[in-house]
Protein backbone atom coordinates (compact mmCIF):
# COMPACT_ATOMS: atom_id res chain seq x y z
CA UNK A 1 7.78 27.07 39.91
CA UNK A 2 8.21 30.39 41.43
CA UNK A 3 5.93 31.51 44.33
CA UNK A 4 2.81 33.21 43.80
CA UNK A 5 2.79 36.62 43.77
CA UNK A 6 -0.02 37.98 46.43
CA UNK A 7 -2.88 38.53 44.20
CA UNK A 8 -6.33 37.01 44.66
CA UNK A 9 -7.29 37.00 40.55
CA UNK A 10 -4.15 34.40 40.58
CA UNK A 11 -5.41 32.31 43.57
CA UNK A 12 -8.85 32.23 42.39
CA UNK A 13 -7.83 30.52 39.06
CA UNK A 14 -5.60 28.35 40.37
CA UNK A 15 -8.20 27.17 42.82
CA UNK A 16 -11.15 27.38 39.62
CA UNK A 17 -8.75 24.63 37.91
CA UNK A 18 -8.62 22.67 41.28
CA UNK A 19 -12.74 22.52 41.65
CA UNK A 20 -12.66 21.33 37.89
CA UNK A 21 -10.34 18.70 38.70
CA UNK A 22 -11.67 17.30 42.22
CA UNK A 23 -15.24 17.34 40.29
CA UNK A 24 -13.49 15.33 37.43
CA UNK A 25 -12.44 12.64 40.00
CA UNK A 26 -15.44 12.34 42.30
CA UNK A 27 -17.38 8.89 41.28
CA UNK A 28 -20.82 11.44 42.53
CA UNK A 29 -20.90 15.30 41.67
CA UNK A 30 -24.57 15.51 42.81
CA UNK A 31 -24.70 18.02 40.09
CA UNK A 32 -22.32 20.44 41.68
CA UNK A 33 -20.80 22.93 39.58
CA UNK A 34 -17.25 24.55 40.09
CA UNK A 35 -18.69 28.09 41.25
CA UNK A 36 -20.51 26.04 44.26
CA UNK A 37 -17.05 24.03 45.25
CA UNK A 38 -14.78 27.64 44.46
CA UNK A 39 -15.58 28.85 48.08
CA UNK A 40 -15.07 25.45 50.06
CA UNK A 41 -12.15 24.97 48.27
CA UNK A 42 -10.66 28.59 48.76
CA UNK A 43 -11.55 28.57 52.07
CA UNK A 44 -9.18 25.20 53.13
CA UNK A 45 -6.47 27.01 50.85
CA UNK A 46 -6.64 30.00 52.77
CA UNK A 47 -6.51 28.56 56.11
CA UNK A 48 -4.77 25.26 55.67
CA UNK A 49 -2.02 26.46 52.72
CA UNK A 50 -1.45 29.88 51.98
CA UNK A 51 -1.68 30.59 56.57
CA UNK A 52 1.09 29.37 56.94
CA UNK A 53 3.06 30.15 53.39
CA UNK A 54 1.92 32.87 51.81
CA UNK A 55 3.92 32.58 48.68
CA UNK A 56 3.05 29.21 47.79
CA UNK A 57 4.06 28.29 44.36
CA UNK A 58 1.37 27.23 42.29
CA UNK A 59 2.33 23.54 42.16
CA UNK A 60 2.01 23.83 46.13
CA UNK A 61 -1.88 25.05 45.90
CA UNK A 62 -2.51 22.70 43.08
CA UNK A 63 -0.90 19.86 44.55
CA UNK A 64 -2.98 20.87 47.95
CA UNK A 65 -6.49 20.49 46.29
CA UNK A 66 -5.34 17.56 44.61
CA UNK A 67 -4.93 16.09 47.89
CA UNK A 68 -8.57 16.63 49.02
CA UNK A 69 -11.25 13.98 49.26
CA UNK A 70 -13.46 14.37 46.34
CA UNK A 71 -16.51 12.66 46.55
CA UNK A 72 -16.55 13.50 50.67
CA UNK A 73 -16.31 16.83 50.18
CA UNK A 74 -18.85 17.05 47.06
CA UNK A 75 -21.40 15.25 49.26
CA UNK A 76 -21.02 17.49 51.93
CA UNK A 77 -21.54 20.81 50.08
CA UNK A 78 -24.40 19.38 47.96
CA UNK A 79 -26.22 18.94 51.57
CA UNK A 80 -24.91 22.58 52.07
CA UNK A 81 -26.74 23.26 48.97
CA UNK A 82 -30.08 21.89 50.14
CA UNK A 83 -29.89 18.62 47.89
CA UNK A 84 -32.62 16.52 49.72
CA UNK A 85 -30.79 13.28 48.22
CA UNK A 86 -27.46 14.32 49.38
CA UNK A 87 -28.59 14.31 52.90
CA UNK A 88 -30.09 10.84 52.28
CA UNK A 89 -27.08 9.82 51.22
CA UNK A 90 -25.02 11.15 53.86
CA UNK A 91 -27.03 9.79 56.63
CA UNK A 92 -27.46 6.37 54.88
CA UNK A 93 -23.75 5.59 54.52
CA UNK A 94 -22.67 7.13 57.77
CA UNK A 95 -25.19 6.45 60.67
CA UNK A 96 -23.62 3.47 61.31
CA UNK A 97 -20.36 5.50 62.35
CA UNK A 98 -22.41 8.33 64.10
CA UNK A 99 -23.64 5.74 66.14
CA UNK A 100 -20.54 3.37 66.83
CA UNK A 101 -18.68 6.65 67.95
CA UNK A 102 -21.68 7.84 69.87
CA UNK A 103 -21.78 4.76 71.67
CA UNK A 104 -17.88 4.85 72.50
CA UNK A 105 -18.15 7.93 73.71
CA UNK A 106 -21.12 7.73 76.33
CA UNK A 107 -22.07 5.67 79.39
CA UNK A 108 -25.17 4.02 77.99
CA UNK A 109 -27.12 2.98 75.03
CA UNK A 110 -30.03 5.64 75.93
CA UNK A 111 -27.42 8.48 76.61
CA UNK A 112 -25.60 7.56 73.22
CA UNK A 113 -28.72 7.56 71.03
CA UNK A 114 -29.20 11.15 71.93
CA UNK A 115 -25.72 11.96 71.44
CA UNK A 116 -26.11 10.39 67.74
CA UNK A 117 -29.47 12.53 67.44
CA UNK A 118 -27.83 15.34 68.68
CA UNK A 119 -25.06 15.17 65.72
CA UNK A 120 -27.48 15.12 63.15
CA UNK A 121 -29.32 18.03 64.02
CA UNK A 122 -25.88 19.67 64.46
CA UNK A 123 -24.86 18.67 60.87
CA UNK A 124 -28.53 19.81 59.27
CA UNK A 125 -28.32 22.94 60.90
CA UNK A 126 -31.39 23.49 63.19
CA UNK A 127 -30.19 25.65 64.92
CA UNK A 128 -29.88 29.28 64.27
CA UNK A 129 -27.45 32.34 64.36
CA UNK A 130 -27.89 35.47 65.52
CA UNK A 131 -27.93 36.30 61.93
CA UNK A 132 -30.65 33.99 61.09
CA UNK A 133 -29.01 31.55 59.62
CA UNK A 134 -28.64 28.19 59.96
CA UNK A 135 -25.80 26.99 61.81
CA UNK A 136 -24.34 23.61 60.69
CA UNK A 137 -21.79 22.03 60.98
CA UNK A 138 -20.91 20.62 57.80
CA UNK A 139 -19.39 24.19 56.89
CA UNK A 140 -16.34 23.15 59.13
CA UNK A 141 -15.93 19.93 56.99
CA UNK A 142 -12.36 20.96 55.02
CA UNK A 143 -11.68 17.90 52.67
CA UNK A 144 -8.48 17.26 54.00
CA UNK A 145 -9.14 13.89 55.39
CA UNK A 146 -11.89 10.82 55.42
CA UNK A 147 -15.71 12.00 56.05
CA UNK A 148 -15.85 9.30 58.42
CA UNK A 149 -13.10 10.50 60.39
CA UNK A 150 -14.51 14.16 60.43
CA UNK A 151 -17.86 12.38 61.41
CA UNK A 152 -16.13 10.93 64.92
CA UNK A 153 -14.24 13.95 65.56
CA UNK A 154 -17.82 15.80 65.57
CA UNK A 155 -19.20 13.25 67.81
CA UNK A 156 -15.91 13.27 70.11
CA UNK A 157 -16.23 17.17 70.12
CA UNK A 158 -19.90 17.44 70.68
CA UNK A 159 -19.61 15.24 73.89
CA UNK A 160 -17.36 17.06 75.34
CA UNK A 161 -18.75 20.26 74.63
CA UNK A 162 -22.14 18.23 76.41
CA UNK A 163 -19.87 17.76 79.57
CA UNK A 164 -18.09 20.85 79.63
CA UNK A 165 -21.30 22.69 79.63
CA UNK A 166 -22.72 20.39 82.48
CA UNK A 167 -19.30 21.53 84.08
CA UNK A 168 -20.20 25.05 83.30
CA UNK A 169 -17.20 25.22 81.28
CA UNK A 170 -17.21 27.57 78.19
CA UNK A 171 -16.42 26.08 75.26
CA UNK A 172 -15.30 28.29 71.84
CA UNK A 173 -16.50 26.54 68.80
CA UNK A 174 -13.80 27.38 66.18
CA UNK A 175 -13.64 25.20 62.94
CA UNK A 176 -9.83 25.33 62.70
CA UNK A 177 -10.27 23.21 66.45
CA UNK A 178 -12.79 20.62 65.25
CA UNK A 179 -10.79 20.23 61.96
CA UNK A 180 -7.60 19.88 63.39
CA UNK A 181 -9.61 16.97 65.74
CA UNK A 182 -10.47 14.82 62.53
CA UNK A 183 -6.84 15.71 61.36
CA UNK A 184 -5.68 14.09 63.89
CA UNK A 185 -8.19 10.62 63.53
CA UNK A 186 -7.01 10.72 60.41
CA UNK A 187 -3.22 10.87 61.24
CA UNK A 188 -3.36 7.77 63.52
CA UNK A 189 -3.39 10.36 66.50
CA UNK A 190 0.27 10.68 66.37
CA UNK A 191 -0.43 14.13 68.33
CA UNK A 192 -1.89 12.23 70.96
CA UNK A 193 1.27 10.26 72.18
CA UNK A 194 3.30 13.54 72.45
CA UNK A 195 4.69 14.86 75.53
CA UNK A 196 2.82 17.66 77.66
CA UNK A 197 -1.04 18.01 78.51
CA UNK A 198 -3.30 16.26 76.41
CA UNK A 199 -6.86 18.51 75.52
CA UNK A 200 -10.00 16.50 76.51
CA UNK A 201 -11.05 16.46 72.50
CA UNK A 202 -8.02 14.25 71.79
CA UNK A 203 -7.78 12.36 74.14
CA UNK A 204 -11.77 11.50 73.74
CA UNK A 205 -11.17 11.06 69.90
CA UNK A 206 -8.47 8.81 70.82
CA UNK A 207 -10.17 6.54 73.40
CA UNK A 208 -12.98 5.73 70.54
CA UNK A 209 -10.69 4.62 68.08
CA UNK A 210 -8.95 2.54 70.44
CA UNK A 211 -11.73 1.10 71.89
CA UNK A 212 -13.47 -0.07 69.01
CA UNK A 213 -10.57 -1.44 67.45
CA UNK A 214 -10.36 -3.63 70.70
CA UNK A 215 -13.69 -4.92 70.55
CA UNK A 216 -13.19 -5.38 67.03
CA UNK A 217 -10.02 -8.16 67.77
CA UNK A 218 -11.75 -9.54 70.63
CA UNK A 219 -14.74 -10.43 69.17
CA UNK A 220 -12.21 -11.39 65.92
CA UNK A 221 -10.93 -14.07 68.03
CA UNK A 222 -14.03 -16.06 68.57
CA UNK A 223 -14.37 -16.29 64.69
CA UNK A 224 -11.16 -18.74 64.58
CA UNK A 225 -11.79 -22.50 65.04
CA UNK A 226 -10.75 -24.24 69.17
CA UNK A 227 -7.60 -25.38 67.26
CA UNK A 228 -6.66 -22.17 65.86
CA UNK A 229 -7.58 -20.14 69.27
CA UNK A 230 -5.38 -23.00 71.05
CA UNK A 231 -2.46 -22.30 69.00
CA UNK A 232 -2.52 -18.47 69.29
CA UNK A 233 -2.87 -19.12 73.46
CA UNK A 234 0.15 -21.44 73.20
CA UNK A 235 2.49 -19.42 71.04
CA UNK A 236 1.90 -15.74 72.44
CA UNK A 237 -0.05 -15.84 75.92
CA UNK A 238 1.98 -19.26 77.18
CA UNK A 239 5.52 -18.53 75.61
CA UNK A 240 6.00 -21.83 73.82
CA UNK A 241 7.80 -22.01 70.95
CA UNK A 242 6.12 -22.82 67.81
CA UNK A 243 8.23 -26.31 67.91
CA UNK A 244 6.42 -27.05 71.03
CA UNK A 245 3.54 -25.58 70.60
CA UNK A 246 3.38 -28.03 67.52
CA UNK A 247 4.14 -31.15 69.48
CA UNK A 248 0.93 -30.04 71.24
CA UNK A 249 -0.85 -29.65 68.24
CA UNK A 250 0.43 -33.15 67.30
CA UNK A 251 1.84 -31.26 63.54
CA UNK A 252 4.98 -30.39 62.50
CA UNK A 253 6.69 -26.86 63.51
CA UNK A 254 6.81 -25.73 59.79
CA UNK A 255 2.92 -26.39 59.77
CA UNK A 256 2.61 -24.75 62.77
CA UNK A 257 4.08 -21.87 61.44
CA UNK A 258 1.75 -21.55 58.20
CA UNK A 259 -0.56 -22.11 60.67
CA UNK A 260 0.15 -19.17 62.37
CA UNK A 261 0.23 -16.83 59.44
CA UNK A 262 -2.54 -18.31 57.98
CA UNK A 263 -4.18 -17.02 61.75
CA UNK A 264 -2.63 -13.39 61.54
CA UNK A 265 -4.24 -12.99 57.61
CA UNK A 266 -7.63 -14.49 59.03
CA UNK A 267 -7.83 -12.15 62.13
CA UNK A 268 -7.00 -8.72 59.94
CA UNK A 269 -9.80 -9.94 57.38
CA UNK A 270 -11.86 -10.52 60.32
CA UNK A 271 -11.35 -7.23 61.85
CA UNK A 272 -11.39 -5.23 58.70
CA UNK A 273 -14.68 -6.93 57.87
CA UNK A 274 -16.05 -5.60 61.17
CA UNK A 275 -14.66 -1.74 61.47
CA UNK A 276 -15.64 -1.45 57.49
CA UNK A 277 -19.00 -3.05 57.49
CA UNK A 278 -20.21 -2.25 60.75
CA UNK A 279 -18.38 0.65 62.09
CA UNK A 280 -18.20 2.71 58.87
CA UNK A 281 -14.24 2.76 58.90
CA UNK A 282 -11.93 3.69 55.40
CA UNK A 283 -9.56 1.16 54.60
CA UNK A 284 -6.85 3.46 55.39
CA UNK A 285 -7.98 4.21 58.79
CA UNK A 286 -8.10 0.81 59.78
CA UNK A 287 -4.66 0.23 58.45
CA UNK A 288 -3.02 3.24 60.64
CA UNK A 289 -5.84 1.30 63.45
CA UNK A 290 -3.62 -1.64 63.25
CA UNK A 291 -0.46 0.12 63.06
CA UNK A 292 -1.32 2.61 66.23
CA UNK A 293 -2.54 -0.61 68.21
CA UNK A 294 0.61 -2.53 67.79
CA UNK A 295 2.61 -0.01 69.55
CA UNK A 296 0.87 -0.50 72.94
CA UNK A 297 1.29 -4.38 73.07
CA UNK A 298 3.96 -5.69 74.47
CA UNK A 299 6.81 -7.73 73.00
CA UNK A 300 5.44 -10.64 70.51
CA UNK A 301 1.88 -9.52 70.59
CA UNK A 302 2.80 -6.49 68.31
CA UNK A 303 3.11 -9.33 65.63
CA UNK A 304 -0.04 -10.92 66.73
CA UNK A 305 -1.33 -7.40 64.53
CA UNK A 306 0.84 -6.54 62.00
CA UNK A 307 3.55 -9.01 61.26
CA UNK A 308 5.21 -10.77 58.44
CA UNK A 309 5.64 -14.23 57.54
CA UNK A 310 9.58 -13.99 57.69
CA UNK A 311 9.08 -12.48 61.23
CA UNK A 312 7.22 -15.63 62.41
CA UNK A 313 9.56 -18.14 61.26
CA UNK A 314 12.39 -16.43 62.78
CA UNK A 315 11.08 -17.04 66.23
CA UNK A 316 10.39 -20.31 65.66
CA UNK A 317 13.88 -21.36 65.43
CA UNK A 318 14.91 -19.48 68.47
């Protein structure tokens, strides 16, 4: 379609339609109505879309709302909204992650509980403006990507604003910064790997992920049976083949092999199971987890993460 010509009326509907739509597909509307999403919803379009390219077509700005998280971002402005039951149901589904990216992120269990406090009373809003207005923020919270990964890009930011001002550092508290933090969560930190300096948000926001993924496979490894843990030490940390490593076993290489796989399914489940259940995680952010994990190990242990079956058996006949 052709681009839009510049006129708000035209945005506003387009963006009217949108709110109908994302309220359409959220599984929760806590009663919202499309005049209390319009602004949110504007707002991203403004800064995120129409920024960067004003003449956006309308397919562009439809296909860009489409795109946002619907029942994240209708949570978020019903506890904008004052919905008591909202904020229940915000802090019930995501203390868990406050606190596992609180606890990543600080030096002890006493200094992390008040950096998990600390985020809650930054997302209610208690403190004030110098308008007189409450200043939370969940008015930073775009849509764009996973709640949960907004959630530990708030935590990452507020700790280092906590150090930086121990540091008597100023920091600027811009929305476009702390979204563009979550962004990147979201992304699998590709930003992070680039070349040049690395800001202390990202490479904070990166260090949590990491680290909690590698807790998560450690402690994945003492789920699998002595035999099973034997075999993965043989194969990848002693360099036998899975022929020998078979003989060990006292089975055949080709059992050894759907052995293996059999392994590699059980320690995803396993570590999906924990980041999910216990950590607060998306499915989606554990898969780009895996993927971004992979790339640091070494040789064969990338497959010890994400590999395929065909993968496996062609090593064992090497």
């Amino acid at each position: 379609m052709s681009p839009l010509s510049e006129t708000s009326e035209q945005v506003d509907i387009l963006v009217a339609a949108g709110a109908a739509r994302l309220l359409a597909r959220a599984s929760d509307t806590h009663a919202l109505d499309v005049s209390q999403l319009k602004p949110r919803i504007r707002s991203a379009v403004e800064k995120y879309l129409l920024k960067d390219d004003p003449h956006a077509t309308p397919d562009a700005i439809s296909e860009f709302i489409d795109g946002l998280q619907a029942d994240d971002l209708c949570l978020i402005v019903a506890c904008e909204h004052g919905a008591e039951s909202a904020w229940s149901d915000l802090v019930a589904r995501f203390t868990t992650t406050v606190r596992s990216a609180a606890r990543s992120a600080s030096s002890n269990e006493d200094a992390a509980e008040d950096l998990a406090q600390s985020i809650w009373a930054e997302l209610y809003g208690l403190r004030v403006r110098a308008d007189g207005k409450p200043s939370s923020k969940l008015a930073y919270y775009s849509g764009r990507g996973s709640l949960a990964g907004w959630l530990r890009a708030v935590v990452a930011q507020l700790a280092v604003d906590q150090h930086r001002k121990q540091s008597r550092l100023v920091q600027t508290d811009e929305d476009a910064d702390l979204d563009r933090l979550a962004q990147n969560l979201d992304d699998g930190n590709e930003q992070l790997l680039s070349a040049g300096a690395v800001n202390p948000e990202q490479s904070l926001a990166n260090k949590i992920a990491g680290a909690e993924m590698q807790k998560a496979l450690a402690r994945s490894f003492e789920e699998l049976s002595d035999e099973d843990r034997l075999l993965v030490k043989l194969y990848y940390f002693d360099g036998l083949r899975l022929r020998e490593a078979g003989a060990v076993l006292g089975v055949h290489e080709a059992t050894a092999s759907r052995r293996l796989t059999r392994i590699h399914g059980d320690l995803r489940r396993f570590v999906e199971r924990i980041l999910i259940t216990e950590k607060g995680w998306s499915q989606s952010e554990t898969n780009r987890s895996f993927a971004e994990l992979a790339t640091h190990l070494d040789g064969d242990l990338e497959r010890l993460v994400i590999v395929d079956e065909g993968a496996t058996q062609q090593r064992s006949v090497t």
